[in-house]
Protein backbone atom coordinates (compact mmCIF):
# COMPACT_ATOMS: atom_id res chain seq x y z
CA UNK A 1 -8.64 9.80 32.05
CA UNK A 2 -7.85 12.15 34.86
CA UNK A 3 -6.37 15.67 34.91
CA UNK A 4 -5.11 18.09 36.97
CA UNK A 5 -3.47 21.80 37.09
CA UNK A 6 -1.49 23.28 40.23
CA UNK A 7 -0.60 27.07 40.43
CA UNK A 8 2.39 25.73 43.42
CA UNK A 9 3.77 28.92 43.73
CA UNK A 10 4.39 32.02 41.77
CA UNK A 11 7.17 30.62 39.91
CA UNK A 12 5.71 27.16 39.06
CA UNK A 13 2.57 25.86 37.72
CA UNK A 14 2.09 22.06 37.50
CA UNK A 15 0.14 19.87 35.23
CA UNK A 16 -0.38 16.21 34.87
CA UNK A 17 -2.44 13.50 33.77
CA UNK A 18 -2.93 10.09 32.20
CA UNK A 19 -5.60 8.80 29.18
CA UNK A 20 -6.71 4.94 28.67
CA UNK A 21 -8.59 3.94 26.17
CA UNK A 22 -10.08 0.73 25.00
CA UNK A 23 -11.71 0.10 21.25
CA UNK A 24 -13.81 -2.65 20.15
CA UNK A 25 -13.58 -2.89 16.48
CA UNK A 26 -14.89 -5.58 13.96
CA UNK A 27 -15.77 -4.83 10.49
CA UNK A 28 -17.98 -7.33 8.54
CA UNK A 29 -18.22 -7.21 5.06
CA UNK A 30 -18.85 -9.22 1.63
CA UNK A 31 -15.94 -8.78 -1.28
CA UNK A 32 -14.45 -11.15 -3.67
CA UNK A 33 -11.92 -8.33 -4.53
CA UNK A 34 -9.66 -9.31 -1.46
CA UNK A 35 -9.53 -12.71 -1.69
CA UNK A 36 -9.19 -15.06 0.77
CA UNK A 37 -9.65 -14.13 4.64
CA UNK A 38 -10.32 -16.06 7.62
CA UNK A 39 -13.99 -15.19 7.23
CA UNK A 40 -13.79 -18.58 5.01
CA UNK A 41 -16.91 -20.87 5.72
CA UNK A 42 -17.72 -24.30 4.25
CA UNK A 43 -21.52 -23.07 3.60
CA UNK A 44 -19.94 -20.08 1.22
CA UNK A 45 -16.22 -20.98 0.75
CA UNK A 46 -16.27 -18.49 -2.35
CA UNK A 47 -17.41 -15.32 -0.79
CA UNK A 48 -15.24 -14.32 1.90
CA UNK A 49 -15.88 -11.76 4.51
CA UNK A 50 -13.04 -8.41 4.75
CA UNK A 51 -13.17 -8.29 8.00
CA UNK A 52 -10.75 -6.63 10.82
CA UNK A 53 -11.11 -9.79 12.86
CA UNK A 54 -12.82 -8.44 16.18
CA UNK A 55 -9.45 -6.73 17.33
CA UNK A 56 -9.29 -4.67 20.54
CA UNK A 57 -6.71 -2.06 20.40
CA UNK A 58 -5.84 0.01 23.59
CA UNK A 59 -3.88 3.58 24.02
CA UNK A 60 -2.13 5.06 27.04
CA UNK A 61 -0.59 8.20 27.69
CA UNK A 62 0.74 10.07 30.76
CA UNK A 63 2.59 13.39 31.08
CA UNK A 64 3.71 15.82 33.27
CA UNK A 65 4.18 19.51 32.53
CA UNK A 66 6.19 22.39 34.72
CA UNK A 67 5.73 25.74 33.37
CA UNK A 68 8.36 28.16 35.35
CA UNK A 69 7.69 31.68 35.62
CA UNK A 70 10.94 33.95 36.53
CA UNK A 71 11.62 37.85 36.03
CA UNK A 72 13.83 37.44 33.16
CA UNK A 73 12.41 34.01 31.48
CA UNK A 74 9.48 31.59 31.05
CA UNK A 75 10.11 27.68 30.97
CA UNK A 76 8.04 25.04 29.92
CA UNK A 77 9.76 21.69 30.61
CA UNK A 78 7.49 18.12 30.13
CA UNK A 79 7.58 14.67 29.77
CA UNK A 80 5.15 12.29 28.10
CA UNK A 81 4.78 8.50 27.55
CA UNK A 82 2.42 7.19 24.48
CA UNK A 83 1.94 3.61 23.63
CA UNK A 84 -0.62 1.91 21.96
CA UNK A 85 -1.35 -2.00 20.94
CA UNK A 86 -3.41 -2.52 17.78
CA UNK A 87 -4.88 -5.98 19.72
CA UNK A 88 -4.64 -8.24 17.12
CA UNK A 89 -4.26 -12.02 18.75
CA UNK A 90 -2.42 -13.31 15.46
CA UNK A 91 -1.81 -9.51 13.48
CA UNK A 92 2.10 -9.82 13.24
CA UNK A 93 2.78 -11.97 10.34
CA UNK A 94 5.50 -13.20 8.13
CA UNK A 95 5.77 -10.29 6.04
CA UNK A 96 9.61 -9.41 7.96
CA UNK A 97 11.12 -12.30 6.45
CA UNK A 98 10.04 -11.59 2.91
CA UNK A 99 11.15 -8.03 3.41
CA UNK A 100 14.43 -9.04 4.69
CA UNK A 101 17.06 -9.23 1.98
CA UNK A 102 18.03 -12.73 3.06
CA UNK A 103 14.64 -14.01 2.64
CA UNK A 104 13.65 -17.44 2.74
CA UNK A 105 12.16 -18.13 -1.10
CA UNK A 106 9.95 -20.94 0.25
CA UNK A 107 8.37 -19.09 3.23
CA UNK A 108 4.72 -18.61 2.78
CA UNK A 109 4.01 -14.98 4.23
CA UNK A 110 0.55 -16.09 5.48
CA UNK A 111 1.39 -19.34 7.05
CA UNK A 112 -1.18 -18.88 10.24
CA UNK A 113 1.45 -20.91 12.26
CA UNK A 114 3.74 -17.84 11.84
CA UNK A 115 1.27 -15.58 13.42
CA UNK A 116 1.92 -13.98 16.75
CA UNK A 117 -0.12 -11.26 18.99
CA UNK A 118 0.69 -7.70 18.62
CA UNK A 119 2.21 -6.12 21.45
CA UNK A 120 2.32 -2.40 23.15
CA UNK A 121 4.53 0.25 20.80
CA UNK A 122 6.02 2.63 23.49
CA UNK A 123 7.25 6.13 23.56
CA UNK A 124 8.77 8.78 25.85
CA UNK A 125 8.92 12.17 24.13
CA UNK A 126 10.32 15.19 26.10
CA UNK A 127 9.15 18.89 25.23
CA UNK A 128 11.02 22.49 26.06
CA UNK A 129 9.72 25.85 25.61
CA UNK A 130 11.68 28.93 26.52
CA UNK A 131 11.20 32.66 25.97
CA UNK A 132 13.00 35.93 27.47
CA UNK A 133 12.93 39.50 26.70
CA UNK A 134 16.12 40.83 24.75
CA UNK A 135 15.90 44.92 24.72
CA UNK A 136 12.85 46.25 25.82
CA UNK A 137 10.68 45.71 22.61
CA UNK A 138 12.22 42.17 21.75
CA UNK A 139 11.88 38.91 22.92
CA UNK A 140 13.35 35.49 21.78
CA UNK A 141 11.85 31.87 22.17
CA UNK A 142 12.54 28.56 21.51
CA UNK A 143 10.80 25.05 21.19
CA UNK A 144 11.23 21.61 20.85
CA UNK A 145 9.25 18.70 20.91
CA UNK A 146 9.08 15.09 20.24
CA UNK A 147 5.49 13.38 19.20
CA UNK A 148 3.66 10.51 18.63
CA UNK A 149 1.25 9.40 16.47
CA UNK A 150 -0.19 5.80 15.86
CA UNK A 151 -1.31 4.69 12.61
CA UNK A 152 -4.88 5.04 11.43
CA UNK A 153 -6.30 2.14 12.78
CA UNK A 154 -7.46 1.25 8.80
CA UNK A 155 -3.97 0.66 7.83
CA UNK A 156 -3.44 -1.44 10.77
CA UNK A 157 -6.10 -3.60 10.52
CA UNK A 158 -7.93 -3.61 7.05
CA UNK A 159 -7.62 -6.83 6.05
CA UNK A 160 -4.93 -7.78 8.55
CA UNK A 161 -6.15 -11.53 8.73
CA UNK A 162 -5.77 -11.99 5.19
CA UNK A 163 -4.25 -15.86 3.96
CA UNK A 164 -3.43 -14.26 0.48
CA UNK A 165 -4.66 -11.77 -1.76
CA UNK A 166 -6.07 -14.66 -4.31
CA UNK A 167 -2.92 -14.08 -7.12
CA UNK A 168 -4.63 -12.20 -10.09
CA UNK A 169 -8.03 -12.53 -8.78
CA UNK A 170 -6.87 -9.18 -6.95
CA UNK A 171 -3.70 -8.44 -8.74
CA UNK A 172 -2.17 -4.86 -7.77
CA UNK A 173 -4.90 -3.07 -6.45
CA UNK A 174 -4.95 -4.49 -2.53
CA UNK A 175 -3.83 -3.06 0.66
CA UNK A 176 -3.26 -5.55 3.37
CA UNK A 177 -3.32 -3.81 6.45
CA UNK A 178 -0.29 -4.13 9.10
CA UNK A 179 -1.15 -4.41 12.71
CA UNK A 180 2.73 -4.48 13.70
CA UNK A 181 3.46 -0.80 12.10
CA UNK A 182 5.25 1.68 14.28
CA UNK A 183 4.02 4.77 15.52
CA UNK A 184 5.05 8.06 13.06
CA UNK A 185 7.46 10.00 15.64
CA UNK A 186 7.97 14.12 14.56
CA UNK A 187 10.63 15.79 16.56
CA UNK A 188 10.22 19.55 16.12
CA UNK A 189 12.32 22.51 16.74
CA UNK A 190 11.53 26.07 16.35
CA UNK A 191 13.33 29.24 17.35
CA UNK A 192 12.36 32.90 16.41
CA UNK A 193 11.75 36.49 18.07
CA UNK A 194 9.25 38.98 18.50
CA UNK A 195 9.57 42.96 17.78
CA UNK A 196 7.57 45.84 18.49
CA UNK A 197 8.09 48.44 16.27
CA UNK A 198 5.54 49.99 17.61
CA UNK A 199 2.48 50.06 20.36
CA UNK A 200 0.25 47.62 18.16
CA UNK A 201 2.16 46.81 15.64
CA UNK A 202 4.28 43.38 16.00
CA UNK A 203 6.97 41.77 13.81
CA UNK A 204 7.60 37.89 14.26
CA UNK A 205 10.42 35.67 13.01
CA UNK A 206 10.56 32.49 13.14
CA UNK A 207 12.27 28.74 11.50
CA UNK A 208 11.52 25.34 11.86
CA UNK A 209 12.51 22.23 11.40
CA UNK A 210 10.64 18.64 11.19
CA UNK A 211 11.89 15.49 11.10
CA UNK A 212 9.43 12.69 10.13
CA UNK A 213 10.47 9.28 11.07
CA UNK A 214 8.13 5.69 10.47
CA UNK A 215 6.24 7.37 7.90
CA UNK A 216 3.80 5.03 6.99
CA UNK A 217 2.87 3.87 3.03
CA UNK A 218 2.78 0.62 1.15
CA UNK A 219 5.15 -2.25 0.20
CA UNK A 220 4.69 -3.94 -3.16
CA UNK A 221 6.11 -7.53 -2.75
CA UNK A 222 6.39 -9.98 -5.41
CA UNK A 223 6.68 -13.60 -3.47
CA UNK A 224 7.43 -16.68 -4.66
CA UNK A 225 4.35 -18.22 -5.75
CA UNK A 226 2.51 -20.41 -3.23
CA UNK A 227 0.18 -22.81 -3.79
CA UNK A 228 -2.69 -22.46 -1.15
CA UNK A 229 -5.10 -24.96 -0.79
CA UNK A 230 -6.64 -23.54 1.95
CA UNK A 231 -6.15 -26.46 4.61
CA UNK A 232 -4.36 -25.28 8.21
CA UNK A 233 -7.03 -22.66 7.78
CA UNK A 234 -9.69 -24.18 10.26
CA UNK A 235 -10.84 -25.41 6.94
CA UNK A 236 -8.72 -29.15 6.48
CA UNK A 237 -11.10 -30.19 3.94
CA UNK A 238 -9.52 -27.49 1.60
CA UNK A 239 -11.17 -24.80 -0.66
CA UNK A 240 -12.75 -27.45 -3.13
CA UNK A 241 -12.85 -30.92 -4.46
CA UNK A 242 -9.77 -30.87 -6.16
CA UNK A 243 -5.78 -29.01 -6.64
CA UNK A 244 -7.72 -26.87 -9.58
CA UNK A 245 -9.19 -24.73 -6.69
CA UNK A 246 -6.29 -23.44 -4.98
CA UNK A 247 -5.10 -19.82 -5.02
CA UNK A 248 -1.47 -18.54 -5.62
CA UNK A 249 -0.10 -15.80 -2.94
CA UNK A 250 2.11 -13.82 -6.04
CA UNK A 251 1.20 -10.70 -5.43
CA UNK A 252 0.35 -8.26 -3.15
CA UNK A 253 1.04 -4.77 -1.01
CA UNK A 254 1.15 -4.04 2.56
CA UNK A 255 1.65 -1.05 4.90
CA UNK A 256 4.68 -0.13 6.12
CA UNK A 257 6.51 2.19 8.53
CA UNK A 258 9.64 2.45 6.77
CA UNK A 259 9.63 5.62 5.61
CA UNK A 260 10.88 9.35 6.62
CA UNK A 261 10.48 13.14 5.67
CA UNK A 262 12.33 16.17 7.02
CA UNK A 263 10.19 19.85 6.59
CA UNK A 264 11.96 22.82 7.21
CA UNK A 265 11.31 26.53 6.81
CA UNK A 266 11.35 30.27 7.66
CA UNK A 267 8.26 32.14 8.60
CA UNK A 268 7.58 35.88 8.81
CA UNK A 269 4.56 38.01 10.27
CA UNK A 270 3.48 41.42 10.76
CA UNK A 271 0.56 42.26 12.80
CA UNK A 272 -1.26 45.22 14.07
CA UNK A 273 -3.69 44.78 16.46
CA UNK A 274 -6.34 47.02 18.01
CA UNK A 275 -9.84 46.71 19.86
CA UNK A 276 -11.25 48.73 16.93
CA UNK A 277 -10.53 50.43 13.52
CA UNK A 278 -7.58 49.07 11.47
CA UNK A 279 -6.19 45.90 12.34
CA UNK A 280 -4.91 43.10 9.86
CA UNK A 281 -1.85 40.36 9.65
CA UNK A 282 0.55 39.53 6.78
CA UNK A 283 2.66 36.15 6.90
CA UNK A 284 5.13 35.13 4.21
CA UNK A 285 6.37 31.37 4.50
CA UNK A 286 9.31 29.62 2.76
CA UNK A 287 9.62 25.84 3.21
CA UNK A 288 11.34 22.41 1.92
CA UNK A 289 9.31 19.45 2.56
CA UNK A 290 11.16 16.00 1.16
CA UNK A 291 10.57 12.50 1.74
CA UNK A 292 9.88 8.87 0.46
CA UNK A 293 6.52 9.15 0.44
CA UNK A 294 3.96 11.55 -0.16
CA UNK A 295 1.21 9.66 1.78
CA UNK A 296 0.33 6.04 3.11
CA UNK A 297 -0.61 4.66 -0.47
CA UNK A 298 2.41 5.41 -2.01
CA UNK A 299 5.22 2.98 -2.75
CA UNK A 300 7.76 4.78 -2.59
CA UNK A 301 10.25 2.54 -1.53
CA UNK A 302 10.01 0.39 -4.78
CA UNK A 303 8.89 -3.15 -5.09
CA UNK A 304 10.31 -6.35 -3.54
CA UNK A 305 11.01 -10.01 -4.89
CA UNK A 306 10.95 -12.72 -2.90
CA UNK A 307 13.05 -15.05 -4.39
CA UNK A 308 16.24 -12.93 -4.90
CA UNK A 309 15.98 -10.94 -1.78
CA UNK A 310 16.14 -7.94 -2.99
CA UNK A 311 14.03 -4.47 -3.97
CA UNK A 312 13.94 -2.64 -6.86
CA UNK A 313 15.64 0.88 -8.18
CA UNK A 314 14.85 4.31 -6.11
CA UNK A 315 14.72 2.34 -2.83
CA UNK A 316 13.46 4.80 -0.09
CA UNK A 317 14.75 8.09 -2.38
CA UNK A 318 13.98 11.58 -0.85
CA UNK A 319 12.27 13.26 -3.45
CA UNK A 320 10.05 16.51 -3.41
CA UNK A 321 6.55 15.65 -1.43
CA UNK A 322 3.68 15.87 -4.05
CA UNK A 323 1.37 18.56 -1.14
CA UNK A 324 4.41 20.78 -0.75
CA UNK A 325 4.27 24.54 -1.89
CA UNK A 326 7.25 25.95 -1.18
CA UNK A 327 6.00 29.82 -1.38
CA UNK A 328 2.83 31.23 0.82
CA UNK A 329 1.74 34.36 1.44
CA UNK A 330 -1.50 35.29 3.35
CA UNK A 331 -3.21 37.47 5.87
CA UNK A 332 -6.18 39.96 6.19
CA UNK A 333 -6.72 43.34 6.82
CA UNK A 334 -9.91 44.48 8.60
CA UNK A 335 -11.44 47.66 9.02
CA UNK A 336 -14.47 48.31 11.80
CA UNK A 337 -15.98 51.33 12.87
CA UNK A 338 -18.74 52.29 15.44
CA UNK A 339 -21.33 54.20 14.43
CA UNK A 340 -24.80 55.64 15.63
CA UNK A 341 -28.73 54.90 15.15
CA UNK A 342 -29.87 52.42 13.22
CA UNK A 343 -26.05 51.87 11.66
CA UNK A 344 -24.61 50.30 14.96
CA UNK A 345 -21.29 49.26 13.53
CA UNK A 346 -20.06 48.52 9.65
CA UNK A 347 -16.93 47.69 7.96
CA UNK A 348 -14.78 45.32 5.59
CA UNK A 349 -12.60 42.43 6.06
CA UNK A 350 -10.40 41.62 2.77
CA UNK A 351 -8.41 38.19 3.23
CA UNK A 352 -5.48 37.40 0.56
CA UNK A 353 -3.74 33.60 -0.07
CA UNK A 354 -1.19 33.25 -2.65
CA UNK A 355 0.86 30.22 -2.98
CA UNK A 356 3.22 28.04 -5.37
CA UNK A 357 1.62 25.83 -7.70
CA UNK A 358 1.23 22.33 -6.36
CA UNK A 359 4.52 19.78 -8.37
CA UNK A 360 4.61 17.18 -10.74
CA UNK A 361 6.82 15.24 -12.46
CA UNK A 362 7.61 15.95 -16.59
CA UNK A 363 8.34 13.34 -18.65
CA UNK A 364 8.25 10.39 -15.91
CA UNK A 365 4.84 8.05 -16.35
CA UNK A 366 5.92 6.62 -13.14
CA UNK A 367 4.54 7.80 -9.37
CA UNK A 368 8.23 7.29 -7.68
CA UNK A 369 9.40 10.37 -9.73
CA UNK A 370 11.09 13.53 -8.42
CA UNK A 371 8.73 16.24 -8.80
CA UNK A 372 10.38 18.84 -10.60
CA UNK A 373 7.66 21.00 -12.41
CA UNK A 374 4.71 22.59 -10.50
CA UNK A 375 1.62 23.72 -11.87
CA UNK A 376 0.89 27.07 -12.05
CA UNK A 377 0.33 28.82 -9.09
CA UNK A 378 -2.81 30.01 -7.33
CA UNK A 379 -4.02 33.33 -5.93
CA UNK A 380 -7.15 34.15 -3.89
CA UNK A 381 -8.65 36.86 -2.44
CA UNK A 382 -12.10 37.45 -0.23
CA UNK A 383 -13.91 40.69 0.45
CA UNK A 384 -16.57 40.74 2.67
CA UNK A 385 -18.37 43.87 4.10
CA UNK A 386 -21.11 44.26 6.84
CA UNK A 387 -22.84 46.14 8.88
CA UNK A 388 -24.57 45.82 12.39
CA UNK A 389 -27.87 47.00 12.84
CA UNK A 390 -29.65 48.05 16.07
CA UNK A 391 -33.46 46.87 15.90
CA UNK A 392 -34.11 46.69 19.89
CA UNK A 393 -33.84 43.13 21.33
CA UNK A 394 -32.07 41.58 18.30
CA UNK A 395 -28.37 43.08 16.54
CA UNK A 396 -29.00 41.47 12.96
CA UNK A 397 -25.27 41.65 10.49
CA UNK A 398 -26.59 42.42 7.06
CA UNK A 399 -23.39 41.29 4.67
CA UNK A 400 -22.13 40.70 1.22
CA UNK A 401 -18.97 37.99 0.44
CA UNK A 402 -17.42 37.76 -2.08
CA UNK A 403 -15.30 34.38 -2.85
CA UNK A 404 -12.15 34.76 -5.28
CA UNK A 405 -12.84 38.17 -5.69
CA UNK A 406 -10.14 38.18 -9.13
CA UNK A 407 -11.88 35.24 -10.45
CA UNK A 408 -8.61 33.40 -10.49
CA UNK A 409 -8.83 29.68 -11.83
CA UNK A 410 -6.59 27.55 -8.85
CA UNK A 411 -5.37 24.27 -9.33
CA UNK A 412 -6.39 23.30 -6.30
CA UNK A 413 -5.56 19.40 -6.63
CA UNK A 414 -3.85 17.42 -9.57
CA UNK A 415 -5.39 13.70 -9.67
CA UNK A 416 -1.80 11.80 -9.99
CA UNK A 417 0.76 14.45 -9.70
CA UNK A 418 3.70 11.54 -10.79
CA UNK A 419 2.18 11.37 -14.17
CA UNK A 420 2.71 14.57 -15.83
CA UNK A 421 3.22 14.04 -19.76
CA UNK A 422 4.81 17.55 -20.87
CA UNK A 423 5.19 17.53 -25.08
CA UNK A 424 8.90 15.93 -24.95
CA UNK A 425 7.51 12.48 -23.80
CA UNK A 426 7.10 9.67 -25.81
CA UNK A 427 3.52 9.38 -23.99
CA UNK A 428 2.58 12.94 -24.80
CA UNK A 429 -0.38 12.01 -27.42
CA UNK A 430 -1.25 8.77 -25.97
CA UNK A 431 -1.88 10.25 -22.59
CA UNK A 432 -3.12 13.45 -23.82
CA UNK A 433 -0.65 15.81 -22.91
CA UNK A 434 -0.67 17.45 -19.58
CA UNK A 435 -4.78 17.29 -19.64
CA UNK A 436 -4.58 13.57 -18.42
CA UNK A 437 -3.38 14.81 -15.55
CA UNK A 438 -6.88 15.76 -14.17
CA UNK A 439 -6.35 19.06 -12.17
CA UNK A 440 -8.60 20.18 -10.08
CA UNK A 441 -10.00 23.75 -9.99
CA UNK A 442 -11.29 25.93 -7.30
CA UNK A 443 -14.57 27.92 -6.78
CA UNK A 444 -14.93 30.79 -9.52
CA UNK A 445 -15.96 34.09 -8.12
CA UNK A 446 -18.50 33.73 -5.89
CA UNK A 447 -21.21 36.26 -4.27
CA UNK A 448 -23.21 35.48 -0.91
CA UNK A 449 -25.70 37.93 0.64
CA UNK A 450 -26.49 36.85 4.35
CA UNK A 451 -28.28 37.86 7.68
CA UNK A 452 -27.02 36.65 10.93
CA UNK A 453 -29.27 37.54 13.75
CA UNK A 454 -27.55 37.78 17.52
CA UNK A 455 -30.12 37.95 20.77
């Protein structure tokens, strides 16, 4: 890669540059569990190596960046291109036909003579920044941004190569990776303004919007099921000796870039700053997140059949996202004084986060629910205090901090947030009520005495 800034003038500053890189990946490994892979060999046709099959991806990017200083108003105004190529010689399979509504029932999805190479996923994303004084203790700005991201290279490639995911052998627990995914694009937009109300004391506004487009999570596909003897695989003489050893493609899952989310929100800060004595920060946040899929092992576009063409109920539904807290308040307030002798400097530092409790869904037993009930919410606060001692050559900080000062018990994670069982389900006793959900606590109150030494 190569970089560069230019101060042109005193109105424009220039910056530009480009990135290549180039990734040798293979991933050897023994594992029944996925079934059959072109790792087959006739020494141990049984045992078949998960492998990403020696791919090379590669990723560009180049931008250019003008940031435009006048009397009134400050620009930023940029261009960048992304583009990446998972490098997979045969990665993009026959999966689009099956997912296509007017799919072809006798298609086998992991026909190697349907294989093609991957090839480069492009994109040019523009960015615009603006601020400008209004009054003399207010100033507005603005922001918007496009961006790129390419898939983990896991769900690309994890067992990309695979011929089928060997029926029940593997059943529903198998992720076939997808080396022809998209890249997730975010355009961004934020506006807001600053105001002094006083010298060091600042108040900032601000909203937001995201919109989230090839999200990436899983397909479930049921296909029509084919009868694989493993022959076309460079393996003609077949898995075994006879029909009794071939393996039925039936079942199986594989990432997708289908879905979409949209976050949105309102944001507002006061700060007072200082180079000593009081200083501290309060921020209260208000947001909607929604989308079809919480993360990239969630199927929350429903499951597909291959021989009618079509997917099931609550195809691609917005619905609540299972992270989202739609209340958070946090800050700190810090207090440091100078003093004399031995007792160079000393003070506290109290940090506060309180948020909604993380959602679930009542009464649903199923992950593609809308998550309508939260668990309770969470509230933590951290005191610390120190002091800076003057001992010659060394400045040792003597302090004491203490975690979750009010002992609060946080659900800090909830194991599978679409299962909640609340006591007017039909599943309440089997599943245990809402204890089968498995939520997960934070830290207790905590106290640590430490010595930090500066020379």
């Amino acid at each position: 890669g190569a970089h560069a800034t230019s101060q042109l003038n005193n109105r424009h500053q220039i910056k530009a540059g480009f990135d290549y890189r180039m990734f040798d990946l293979n991933r050897w490994g023994h594992d029944v569990w996925y079934g059959r892979t072109l790792g087959y060999t006739e020494a141990n046709p049984r045992l078949q190596y998960t492998s990403f099959g020696d791919a090379a991806p590669t990723e560009i990017a180049a931008y250019v960046q003008d940031q435009m200083e006048f009397n009134d108003i400050i620009l930023n105004v940029g261009l960048r291109f992304d583009g990446f190529d998972a490098g997979s010689d045969q990665g993009v399979w026959a999966h689009e036909a099956v997912a296509d509504a007017g799919a072809d029932a006798t298609l086998n999805p992991f026909d190697p003579s349907k294989r093609r190479a991957t090839e480069m996923k492009t994109q040019i994303s523009p960015r615009l920044g603006a601020s400008f004084p209004v009054g003399d203790n207010m100033a507005f700005h603005y922001a918007y941004g496009s961006f790129f991201q390419r898939p983990h290279f896991y769900s690309l490639l994890n067992n990309h190569m695979a011929q089928m995911d060997g029926g029940t052998e593997s059943g529903f627990f198998i992720y076939l990776g997808n080396a022809d995914m998209d890249p997730m694009k975010t355009s961004t937009y934020e506006m807001g303004l600053q105001y002094s109300l006083s010298t060091n004391l600042k108040l900032d506004v601000s909203g937001y919007h995201k919109d989230i487009s090839n999200y990436p999570a899983s397909q479930e596909v049921y296909s029509v099921p084919f009868q694989d003897d493993g022959s076309g695989h460079d393996n003609e003489s077949g898995w075994g000796s006879d029909s009794t050893d071939n393996f039925e493609a039936a079942h199986y899952s594989f990432m997708v870039s289908d879905h979409f989310g949209d976050v949105r929100g309102l944001e507002f800060s006061l700060s007072k700053t200082g180079q000593s004595g009081l200083t501290g920060r309060a921020s209260y946040t208000y947001s909607i997140a929604r989308g079809t899929a919480s993360d990239k092992i969630n199927a929350g576009n429903g499951s597909l059949t291959q021989q009618e063409g079509t997917v099931a109920a609550n195809v691609l539904a917005m619905t609540t996202l299972d992270w989202h807290r739609p209340h958070i308040l946090n800050g700190f307030v810090d207090y440091h004084m100078e003093m004399g002798g031995l007792l160079q400097r000393a003070g506290a530092n109290l940090t506060f986060n309180a948020q909604s409790g993380l959602p679930v869904s009542a009464r649903s037993g199923a992950g593609g629910a809308a998550l309508k009930e939260r668990a309770p919410s969470t509230m933590e606060v951290n005191l610390k205090l120190d002091t800076q001692l003057s001992l010659g050559p060394v400045s040792p900080i003597v302090y004491l901090l203490i975690e979750n000062v009010l002992n609060s018990r946080n659900v800090v994670a909830i194991a599978d947030p679409g299962s909640f069982f609340d006591d007017a389900s039909s599943y309440v006793d089997i599943a245990a009520g809402p204890t089968n959900n498995l939520l997960a606590y934070g830290k207790p109150m905590t106290i640590n005495f430490g010595l930090q030494i500066n020379y």
